[in-house]
PDB file of N, CA and C in Angstrom:
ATOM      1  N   UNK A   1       6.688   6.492 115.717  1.00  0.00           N
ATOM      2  CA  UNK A   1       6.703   7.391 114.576  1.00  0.00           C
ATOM      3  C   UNK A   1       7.668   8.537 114.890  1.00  0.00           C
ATOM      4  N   UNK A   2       8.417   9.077 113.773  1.00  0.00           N
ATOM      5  CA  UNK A   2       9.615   9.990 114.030  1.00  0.00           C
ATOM      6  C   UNK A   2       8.720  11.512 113.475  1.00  0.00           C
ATOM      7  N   UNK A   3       7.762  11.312 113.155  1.00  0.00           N
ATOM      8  CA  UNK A   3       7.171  12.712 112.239  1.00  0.00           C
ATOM      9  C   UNK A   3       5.790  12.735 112.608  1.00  0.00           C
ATOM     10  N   UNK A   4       5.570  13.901 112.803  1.00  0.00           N
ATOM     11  CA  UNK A   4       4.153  13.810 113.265  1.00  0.00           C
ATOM     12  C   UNK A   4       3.444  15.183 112.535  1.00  0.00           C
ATOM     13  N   UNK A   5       2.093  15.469 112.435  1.00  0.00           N
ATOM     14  CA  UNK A   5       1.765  15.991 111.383  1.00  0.00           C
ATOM     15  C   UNK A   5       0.856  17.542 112.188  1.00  0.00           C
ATOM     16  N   UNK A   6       1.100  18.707 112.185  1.00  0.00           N
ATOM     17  CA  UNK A   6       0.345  19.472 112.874  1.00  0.00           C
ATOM     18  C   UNK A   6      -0.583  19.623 112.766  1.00  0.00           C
ATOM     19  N   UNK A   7      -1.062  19.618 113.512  1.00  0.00           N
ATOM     20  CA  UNK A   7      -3.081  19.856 113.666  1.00  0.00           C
ATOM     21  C   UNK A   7      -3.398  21.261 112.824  1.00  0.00           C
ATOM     22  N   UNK A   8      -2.866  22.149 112.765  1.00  0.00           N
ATOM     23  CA  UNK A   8      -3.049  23.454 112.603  1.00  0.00           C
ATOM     24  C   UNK A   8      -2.930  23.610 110.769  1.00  0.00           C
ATOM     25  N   UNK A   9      -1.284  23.574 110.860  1.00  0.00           N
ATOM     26  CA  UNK A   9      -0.789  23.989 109.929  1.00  0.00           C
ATOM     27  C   UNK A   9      -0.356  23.064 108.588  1.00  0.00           C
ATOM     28  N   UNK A  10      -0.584  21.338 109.411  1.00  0.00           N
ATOM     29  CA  UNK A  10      -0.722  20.348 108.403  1.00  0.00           C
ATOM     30  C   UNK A  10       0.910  19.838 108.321  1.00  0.00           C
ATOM     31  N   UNK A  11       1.744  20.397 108.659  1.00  0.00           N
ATOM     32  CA  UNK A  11       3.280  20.611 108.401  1.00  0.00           C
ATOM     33  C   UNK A  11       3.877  19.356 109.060  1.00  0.00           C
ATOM     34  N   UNK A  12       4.707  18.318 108.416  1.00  0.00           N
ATOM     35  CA  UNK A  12       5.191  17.573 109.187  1.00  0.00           C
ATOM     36  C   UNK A  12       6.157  17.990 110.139  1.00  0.00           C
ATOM     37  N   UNK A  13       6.390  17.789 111.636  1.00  0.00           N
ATOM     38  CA  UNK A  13       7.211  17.678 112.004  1.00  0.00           C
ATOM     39  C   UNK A  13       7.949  16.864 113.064  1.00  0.00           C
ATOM     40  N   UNK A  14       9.294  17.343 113.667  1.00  0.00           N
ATOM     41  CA  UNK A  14       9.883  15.784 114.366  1.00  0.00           C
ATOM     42  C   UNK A  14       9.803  16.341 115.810  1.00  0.00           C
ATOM     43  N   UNK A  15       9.654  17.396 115.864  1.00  0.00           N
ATOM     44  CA  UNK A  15       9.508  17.314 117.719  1.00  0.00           C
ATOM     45  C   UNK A  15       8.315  19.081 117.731  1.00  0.00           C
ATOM     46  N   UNK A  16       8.040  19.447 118.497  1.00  0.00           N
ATOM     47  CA  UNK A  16       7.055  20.287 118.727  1.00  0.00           C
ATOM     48  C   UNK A  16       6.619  20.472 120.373  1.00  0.00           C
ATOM     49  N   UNK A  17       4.960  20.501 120.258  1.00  0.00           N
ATOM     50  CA  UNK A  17       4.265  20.418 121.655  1.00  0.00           C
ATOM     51  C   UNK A  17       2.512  19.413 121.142  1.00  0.00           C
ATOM     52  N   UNK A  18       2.177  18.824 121.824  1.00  0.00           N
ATOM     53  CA  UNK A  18       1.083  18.000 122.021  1.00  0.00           C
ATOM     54  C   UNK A  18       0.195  18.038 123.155  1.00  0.00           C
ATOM     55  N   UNK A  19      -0.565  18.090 122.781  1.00  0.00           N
ATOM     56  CA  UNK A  19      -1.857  17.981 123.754  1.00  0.00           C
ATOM     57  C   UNK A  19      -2.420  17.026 124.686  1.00  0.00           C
ATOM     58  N   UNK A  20      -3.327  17.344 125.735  1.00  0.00           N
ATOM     59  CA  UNK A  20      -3.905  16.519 126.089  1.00  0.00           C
ATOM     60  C   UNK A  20      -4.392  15.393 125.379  1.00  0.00           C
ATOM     61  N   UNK A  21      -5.310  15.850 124.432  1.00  0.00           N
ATOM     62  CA  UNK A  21      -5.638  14.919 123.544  1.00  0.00           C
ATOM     63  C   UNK A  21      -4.605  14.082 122.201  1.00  0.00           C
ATOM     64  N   UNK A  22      -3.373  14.346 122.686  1.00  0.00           N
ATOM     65  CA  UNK A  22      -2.566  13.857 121.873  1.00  0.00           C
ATOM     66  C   UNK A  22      -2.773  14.281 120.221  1.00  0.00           C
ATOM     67  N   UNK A  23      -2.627  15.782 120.395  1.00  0.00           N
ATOM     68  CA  UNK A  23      -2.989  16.340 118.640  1.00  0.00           C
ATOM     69  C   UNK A  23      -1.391  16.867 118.755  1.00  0.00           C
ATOM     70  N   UNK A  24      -0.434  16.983 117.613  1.00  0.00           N
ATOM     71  CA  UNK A  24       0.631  17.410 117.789  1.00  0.00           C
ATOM     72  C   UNK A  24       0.311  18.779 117.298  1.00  0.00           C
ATOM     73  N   UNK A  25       1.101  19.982 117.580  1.00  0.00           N
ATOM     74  CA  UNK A  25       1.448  20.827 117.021  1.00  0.00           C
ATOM     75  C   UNK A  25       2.708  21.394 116.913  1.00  0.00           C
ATOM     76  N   UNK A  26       3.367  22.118 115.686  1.00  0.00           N
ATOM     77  CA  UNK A  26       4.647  23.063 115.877  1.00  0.00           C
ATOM     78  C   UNK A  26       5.181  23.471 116.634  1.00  0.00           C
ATOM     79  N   UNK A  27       4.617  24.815 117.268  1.00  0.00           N
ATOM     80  CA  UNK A  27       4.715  25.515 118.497  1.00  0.00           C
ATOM     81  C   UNK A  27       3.297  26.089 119.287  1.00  0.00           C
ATOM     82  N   UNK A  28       3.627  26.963 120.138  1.00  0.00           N
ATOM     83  CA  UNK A  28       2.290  27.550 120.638  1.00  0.00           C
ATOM     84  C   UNK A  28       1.503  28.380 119.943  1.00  0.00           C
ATOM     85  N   UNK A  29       2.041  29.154 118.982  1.00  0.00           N
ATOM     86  CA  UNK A  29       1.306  29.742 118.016  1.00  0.00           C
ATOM     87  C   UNK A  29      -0.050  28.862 117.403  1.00  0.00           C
ATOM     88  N   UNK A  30       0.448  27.890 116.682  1.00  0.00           N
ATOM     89  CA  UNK A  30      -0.164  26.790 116.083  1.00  0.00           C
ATOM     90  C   UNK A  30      -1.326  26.333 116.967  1.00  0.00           C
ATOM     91  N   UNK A  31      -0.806  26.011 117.881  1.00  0.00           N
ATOM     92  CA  UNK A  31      -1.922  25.298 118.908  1.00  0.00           C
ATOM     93  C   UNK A  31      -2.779  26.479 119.430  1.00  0.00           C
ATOM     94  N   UNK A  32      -2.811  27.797 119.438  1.00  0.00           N
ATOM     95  CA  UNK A  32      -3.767  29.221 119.759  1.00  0.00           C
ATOM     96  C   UNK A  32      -4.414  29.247 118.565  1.00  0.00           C
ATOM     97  N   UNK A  33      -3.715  28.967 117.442  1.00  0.00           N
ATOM     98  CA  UNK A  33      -4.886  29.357 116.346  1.00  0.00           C
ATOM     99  C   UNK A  33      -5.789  28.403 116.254  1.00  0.00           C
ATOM    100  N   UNK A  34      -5.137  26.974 116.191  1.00  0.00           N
ATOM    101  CA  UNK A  34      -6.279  25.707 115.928  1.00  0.00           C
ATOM    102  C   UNK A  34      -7.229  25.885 116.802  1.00  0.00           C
ATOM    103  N   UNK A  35      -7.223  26.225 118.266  1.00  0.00           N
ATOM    104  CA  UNK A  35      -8.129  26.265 119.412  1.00  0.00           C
ATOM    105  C   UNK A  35      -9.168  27.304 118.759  1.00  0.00           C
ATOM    106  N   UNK A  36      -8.250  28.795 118.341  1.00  0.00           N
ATOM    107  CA  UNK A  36      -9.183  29.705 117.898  1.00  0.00           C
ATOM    108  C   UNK A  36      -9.839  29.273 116.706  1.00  0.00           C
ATOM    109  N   UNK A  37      -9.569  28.713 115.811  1.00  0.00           N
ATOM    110  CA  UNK A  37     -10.582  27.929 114.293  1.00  0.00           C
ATOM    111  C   UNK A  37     -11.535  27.167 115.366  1.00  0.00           C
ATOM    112  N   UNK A  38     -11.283  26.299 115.786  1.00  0.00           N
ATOM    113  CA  UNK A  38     -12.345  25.684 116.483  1.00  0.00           C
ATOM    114  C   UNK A  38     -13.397  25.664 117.719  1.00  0.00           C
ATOM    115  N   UNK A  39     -13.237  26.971 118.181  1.00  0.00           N
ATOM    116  CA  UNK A  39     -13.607  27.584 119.211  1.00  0.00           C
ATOM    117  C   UNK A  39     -13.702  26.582 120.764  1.00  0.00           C
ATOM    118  N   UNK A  40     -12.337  26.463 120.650  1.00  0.00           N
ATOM    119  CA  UNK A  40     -11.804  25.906 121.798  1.00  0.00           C
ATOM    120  C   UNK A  40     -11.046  27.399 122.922  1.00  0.00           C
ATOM    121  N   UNK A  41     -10.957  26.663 124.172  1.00  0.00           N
ATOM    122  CA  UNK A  41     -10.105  27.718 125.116  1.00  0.00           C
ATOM    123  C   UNK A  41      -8.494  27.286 125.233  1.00  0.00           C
ATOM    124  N   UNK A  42      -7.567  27.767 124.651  1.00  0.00           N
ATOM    125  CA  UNK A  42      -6.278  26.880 124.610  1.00  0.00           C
ATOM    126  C   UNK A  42      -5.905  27.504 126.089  1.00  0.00           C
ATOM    127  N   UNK A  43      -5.398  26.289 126.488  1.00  0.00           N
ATOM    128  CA  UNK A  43      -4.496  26.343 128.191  1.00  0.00           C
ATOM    129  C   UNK A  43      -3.438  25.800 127.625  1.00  0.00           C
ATOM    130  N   UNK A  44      -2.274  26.364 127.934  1.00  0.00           N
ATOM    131  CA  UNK A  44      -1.261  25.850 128.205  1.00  0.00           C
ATOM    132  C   UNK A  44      -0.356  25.396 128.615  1.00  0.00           C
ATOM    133  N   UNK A  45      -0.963  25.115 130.135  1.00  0.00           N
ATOM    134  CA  UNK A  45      -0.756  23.826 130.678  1.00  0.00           C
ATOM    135  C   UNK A  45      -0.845  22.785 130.793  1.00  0.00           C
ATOM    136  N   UNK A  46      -1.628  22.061 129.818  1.00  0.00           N
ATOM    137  CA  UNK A  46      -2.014  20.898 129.491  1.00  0.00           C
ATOM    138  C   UNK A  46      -1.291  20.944 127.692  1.00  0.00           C
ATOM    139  N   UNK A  47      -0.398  21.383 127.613  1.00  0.00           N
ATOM    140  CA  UNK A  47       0.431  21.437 126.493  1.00  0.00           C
ATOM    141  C   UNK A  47       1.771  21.132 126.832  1.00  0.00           C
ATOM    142  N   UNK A  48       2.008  20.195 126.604  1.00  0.00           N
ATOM    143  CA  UNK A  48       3.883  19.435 126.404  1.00  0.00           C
ATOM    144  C   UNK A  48       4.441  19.641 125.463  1.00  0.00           C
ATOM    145  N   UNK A  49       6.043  19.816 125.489  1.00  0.00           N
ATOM    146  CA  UNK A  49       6.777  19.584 124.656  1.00  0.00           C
ATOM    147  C   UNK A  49       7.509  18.288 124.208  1.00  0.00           C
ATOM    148  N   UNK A  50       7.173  18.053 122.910  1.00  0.00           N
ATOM    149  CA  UNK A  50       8.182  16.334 122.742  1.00  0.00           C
ATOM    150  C   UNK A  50       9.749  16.801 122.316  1.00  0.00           C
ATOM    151  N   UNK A  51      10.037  15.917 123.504  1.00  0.00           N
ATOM    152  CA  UNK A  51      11.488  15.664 123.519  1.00  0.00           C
ATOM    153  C   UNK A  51      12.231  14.721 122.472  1.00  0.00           C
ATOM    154  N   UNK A  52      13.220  15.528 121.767  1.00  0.00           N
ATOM    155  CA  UNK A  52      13.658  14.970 120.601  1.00  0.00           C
ATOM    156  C   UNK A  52      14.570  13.489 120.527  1.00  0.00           C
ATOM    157  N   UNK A  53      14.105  13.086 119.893  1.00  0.00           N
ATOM    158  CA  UNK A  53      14.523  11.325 120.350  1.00  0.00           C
ATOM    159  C   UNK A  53      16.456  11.478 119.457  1.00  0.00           C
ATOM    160  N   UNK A  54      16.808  12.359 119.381  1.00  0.00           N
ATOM    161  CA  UNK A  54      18.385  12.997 118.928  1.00  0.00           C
ATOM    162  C   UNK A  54      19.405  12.886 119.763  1.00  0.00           C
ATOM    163  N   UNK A  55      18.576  13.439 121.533  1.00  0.00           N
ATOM    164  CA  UNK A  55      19.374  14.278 122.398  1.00  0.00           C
ATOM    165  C   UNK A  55      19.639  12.631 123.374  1.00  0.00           C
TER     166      UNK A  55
END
């Protein structure tokens, strides 16, 4: 899949950061708030960036 859909903000997009659990998000913003809606502890070390299949 070339598009992936943010957990957070709903927003399609083509490259970002993903989780452990393989949830995509935008950026780190995105992934602090979803944690904070869901009363999760966001680490961000267990947060990757996807590398754009472009480069």
């Amino acid at each position: 899949m070339l598009a992936y859909q943010c957990e957070n903000c709903k927003k399609f997009i083509l490259w970002g950061s993903v989780n452990e659990h393989n949830q995509h998000f935008c950026d780190e913003k995105c992934y602090e708030k979803y944690c904070e809606r869901n009363g999760y502890t966001p680490d961000k070390n267990k947060l990757y960036k996807i590398k754009s299949v472009f480069n």
